[in-house]
N, C-alpha and C. Protein backbone atom coordinates (compact mmCIF):
# COMPACT_ATOMS: atom_id res chain seq x y z
N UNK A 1 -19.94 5.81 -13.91
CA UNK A 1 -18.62 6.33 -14.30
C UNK A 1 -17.95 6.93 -13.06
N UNK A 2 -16.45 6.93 -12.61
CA UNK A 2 -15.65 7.23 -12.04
C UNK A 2 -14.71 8.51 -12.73
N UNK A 3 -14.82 9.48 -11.69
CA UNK A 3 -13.62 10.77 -11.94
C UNK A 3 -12.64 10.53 -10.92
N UNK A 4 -11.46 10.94 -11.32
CA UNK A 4 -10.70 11.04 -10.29
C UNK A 4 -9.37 12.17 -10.31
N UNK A 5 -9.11 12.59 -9.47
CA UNK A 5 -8.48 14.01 -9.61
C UNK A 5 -7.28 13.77 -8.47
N UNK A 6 -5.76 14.16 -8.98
CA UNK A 6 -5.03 14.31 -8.42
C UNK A 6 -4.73 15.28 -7.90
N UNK A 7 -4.30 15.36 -6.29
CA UNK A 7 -3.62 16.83 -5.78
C UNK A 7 -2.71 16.71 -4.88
N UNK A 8 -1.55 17.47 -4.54
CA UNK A 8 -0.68 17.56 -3.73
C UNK A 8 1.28 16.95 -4.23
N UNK A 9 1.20 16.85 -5.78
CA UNK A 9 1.88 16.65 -6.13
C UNK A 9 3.11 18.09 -5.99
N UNK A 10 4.46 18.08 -6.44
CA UNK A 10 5.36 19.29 -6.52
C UNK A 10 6.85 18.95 -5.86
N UNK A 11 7.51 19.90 -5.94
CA UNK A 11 9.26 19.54 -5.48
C UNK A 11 9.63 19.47 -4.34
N UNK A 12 10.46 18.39 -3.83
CA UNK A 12 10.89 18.12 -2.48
C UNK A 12 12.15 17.43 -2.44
N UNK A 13 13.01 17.63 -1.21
CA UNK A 13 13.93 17.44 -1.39
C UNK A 13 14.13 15.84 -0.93
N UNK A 14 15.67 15.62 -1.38
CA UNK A 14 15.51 14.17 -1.03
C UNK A 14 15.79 13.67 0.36
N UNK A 15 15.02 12.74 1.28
CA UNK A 15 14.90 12.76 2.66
C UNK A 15 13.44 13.24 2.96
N UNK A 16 12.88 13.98 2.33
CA UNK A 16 11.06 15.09 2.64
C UNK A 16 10.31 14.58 2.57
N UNK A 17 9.34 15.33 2.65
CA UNK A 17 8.14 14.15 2.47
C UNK A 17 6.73 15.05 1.26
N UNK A 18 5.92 14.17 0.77
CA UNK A 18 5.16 14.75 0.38
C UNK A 18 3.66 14.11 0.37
N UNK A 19 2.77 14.74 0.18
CA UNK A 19 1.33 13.57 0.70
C UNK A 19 0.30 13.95 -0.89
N UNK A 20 -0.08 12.74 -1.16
CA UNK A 20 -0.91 12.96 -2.19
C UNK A 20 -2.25 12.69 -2.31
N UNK A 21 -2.99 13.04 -2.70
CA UNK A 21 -4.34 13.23 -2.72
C UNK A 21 -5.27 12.64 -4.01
N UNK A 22 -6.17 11.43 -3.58
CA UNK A 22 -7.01 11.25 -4.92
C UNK A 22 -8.57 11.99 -4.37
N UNK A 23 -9.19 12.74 -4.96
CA UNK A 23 -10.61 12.92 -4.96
C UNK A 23 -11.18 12.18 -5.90
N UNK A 24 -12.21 11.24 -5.46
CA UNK A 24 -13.07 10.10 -6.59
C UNK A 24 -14.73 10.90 -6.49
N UNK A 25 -15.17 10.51 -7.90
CA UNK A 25 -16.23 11.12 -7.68
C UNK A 25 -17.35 10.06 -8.84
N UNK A 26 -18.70 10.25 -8.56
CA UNK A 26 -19.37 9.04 -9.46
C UNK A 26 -19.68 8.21 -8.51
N UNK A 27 -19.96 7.30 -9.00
CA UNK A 27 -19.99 5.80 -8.53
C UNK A 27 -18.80 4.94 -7.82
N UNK A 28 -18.54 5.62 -6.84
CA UNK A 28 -17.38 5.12 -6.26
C UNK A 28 -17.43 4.03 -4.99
N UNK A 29 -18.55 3.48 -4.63
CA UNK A 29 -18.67 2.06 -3.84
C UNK A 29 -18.24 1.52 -3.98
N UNK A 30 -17.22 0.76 -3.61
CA UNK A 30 -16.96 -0.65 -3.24
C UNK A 30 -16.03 -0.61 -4.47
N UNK A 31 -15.19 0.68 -4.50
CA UNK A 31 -14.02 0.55 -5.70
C UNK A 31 -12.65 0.84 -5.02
N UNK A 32 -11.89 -0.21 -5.77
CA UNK A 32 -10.49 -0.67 -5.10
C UNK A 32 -9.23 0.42 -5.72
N UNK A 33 -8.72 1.24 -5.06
CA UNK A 33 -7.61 2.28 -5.46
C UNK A 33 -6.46 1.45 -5.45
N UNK A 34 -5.49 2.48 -6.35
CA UNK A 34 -4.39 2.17 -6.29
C UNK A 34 -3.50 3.64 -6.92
N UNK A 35 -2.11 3.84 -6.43
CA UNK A 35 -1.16 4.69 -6.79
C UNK A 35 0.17 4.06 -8.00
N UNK A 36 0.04 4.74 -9.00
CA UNK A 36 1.04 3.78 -9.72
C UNK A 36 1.82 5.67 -10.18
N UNK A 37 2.65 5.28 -11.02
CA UNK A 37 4.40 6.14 -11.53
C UNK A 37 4.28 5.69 -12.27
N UNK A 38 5.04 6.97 -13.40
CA UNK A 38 5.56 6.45 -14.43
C UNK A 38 7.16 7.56 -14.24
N UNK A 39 8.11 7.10 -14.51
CA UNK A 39 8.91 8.17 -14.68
C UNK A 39 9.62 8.45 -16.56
N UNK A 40 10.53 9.29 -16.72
CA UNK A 40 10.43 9.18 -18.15
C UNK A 40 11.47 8.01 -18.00
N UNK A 41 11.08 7.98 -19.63
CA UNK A 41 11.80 6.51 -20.02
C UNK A 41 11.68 5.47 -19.30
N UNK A 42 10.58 5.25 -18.65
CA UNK A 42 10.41 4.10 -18.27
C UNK A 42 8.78 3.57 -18.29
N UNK A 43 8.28 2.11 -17.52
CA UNK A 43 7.10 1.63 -18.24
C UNK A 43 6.32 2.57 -16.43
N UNK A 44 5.11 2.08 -16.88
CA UNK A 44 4.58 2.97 -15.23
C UNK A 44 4.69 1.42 -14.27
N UNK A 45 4.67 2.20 -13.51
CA UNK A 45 4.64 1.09 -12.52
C UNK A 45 3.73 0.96 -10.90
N UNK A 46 3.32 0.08 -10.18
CA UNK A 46 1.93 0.32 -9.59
C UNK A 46 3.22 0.31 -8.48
N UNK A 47 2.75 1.21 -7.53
CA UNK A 47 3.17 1.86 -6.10
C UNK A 47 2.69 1.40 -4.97
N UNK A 48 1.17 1.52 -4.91
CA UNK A 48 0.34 0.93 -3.97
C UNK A 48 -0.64 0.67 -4.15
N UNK A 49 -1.93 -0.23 -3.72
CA UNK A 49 -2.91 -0.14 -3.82
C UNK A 49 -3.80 -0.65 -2.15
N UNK A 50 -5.09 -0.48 -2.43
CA UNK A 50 -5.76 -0.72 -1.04
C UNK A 50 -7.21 -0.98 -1.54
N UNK A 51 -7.90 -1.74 -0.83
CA UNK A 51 -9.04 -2.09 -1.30
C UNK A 51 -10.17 -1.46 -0.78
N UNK A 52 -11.48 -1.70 -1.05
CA UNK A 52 -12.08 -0.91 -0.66
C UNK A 52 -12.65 -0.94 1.26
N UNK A 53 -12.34 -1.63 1.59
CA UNK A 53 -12.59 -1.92 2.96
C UNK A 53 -11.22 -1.15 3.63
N UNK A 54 -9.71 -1.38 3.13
CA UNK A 54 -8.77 -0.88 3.62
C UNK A 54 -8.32 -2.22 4.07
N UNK A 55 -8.54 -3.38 4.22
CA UNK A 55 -7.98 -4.94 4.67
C UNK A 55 -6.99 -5.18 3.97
N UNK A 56 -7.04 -4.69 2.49
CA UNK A 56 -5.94 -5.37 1.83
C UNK A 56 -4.95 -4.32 1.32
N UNK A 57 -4.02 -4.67 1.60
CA UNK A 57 -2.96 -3.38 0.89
C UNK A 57 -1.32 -3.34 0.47
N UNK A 58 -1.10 -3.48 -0.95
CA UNK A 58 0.03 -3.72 -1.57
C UNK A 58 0.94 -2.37 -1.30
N UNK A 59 2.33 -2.89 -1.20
CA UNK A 59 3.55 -2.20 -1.43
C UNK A 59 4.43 -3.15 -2.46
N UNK A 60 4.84 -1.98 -3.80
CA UNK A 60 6.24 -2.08 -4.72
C UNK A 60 7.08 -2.01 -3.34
N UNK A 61 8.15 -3.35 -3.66
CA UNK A 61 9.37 -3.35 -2.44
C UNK A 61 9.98 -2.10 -2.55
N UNK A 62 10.15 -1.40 -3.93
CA UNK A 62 10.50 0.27 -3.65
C UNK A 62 10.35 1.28 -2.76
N UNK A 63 9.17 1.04 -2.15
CA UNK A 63 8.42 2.00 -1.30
C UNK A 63 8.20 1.60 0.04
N UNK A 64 8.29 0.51 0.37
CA UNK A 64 7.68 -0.22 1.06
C UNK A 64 8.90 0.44 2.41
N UNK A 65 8.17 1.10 3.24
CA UNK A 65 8.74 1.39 4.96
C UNK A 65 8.75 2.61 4.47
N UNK A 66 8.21 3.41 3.20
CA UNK A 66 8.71 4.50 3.15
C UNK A 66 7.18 5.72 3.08
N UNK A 67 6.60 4.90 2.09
CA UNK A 67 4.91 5.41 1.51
C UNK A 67 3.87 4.36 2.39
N UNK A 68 3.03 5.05 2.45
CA UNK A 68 1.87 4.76 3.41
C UNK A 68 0.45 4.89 2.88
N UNK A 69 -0.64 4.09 2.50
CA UNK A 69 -1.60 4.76 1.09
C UNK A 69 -2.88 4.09 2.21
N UNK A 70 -3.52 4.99 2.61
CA UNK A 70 -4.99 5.08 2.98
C UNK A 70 -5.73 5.77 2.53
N UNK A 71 -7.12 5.45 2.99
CA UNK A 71 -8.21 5.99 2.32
C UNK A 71 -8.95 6.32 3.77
N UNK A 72 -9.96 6.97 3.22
CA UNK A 72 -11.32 7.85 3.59
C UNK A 72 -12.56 7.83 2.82
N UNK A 73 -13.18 6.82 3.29
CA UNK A 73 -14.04 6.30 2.14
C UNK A 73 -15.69 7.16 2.28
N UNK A 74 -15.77 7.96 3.62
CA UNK A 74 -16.91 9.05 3.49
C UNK A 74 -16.48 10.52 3.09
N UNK A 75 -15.33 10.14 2.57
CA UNK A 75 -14.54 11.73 2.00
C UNK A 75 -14.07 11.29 0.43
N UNK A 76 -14.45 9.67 0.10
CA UNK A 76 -14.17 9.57 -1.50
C UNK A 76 -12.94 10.06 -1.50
N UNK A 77 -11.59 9.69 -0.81
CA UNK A 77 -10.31 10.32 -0.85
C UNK A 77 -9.43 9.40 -0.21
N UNK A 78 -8.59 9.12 -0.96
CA UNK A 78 -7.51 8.20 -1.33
C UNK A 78 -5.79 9.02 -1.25
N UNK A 79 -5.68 8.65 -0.17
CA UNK A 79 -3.47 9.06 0.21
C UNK A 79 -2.50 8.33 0.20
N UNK A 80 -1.94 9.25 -0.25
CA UNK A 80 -0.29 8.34 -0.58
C UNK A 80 0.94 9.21 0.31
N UNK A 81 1.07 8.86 1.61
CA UNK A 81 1.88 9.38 2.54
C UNK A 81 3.49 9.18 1.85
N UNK A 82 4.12 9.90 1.50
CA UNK A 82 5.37 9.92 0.91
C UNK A 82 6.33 10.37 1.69
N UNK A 83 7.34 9.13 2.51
CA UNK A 83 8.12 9.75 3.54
C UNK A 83 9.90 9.79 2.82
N UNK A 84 10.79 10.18 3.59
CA UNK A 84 12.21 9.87 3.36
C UNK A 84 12.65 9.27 1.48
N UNK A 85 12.14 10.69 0.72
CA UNK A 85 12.20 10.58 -0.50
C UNK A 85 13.31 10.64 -1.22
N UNK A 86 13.55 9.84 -2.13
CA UNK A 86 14.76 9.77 -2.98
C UNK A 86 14.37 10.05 -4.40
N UNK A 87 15.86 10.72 -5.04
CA UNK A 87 15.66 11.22 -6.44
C UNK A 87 14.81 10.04 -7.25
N UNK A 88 14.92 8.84 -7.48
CA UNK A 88 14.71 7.39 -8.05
C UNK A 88 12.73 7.43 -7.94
N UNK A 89 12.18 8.80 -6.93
CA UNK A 89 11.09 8.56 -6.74
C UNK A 89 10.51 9.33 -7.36
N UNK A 90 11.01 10.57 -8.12
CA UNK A 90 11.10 11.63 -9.40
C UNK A 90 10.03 10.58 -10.77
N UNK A 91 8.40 10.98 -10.60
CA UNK A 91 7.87 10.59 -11.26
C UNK A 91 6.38 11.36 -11.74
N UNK A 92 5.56 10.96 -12.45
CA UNK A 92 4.08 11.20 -12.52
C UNK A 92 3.56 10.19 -11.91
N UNK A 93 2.95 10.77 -10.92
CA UNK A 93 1.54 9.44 -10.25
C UNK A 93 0.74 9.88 -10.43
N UNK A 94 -0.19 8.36 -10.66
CA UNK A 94 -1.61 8.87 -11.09
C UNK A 94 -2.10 7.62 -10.13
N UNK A 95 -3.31 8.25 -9.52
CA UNK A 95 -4.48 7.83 -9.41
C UNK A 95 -4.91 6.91 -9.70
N UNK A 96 -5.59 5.51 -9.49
CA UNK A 96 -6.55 5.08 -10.22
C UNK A 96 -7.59 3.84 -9.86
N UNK A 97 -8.27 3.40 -10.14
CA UNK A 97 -9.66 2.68 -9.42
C UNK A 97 -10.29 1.36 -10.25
N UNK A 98 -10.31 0.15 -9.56
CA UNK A 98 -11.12 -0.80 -10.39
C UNK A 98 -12.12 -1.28 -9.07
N UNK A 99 -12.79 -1.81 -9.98
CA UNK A 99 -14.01 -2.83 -9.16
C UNK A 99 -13.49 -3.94 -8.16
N UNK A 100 -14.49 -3.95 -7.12
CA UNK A 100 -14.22 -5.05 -6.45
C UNK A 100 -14.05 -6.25 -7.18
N UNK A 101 -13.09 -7.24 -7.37
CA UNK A 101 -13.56 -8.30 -8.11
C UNK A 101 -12.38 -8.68 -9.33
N UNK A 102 -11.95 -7.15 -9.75
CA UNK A 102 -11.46 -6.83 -11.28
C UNK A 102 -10.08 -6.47 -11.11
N UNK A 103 -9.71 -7.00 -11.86
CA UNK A 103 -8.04 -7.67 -11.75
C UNK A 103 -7.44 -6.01 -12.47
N UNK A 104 -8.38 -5.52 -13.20
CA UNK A 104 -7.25 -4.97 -14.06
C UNK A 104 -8.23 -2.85 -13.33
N UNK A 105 -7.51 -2.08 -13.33
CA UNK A 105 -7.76 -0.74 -12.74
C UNK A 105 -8.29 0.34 -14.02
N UNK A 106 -9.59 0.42 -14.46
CA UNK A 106 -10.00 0.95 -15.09
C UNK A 106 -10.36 2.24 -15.46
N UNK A 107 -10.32 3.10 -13.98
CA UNK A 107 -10.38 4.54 -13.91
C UNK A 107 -9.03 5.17 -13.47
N UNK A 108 -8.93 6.31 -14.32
CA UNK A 108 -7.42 6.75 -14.35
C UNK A 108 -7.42 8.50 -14.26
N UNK A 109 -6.59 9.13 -12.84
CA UNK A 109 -6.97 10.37 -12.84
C UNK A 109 -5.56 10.83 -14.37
N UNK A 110 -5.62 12.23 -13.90
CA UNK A 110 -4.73 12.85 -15.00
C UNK A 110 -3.26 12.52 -14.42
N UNK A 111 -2.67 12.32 -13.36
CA UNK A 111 -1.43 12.63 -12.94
C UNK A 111 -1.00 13.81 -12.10
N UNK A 112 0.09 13.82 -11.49
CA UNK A 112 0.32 14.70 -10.54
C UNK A 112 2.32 15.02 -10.48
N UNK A 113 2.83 15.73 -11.11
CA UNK A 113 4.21 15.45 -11.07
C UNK A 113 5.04 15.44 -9.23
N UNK A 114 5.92 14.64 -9.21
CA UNK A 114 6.47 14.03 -8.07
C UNK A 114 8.18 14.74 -8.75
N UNK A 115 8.44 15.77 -8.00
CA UNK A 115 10.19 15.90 -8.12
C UNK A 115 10.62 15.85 -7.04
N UNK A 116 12.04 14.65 -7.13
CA UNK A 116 12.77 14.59 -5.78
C UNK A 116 14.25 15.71 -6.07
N UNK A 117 14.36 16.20 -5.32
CA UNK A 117 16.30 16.86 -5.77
C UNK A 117 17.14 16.06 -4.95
N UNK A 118 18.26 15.66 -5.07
CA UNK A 118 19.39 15.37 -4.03
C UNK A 118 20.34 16.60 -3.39
């Protein structure tokens, strides 16, 4: 089993930056992260992800030149560098982790609220 715990979420203005934090804990070898949003009224949506080596690594064209998502894989800790932020980025991210191999992301932290102001 996989835990995973969000930190470094909170309010920033728009243009700021903010950095987010997964701590994984369990059985966490050779497991592939990813950062997804949900904002209200809308469906969630995946942000970034990176695999477990760090070789492979998705950007939503949303983010993309803006968020930066590495890992630290002898610190079980997973970042989401959040640069030159806009209100539109005003969301809950969460955390979350599948198997090498596995299409779909099975471990899910609690969330972390993301406010942008203009």
């Amino acid at each position: 089993q996989v835990r995973l715990v969000e930190s470094g979420g909170g309010l920033a203005q728009a243009g700021g930056s903010l950095r987010l934090s997964c701590a994984a804990s369990g059985r966490t070898f050779d497991l592939g992260m990813g950062w997804f949003r949900q904002a209200p009224g809308k469906e969630r949506e995946s942000v970034a992800t990176i695999s477990w080596s760090g070789d492979s690594i998705y950007y939503a064209d949303s983010v993309k030149g803006r968020f930066t998502i590495s890992r630290a894989n002898a610190k079980n800790t997973v970042y989401l560098q959040m640069n030159s932020l806009k209100p539109e980025d005003t969301a809950v991210y969460y955390c979350a982790g599948r198997r090498s191999g596995s299409g779909e992301f099975e471990y899910w932290g609690q969330g972390t609220q993301v406010t942008v102001s203009s």
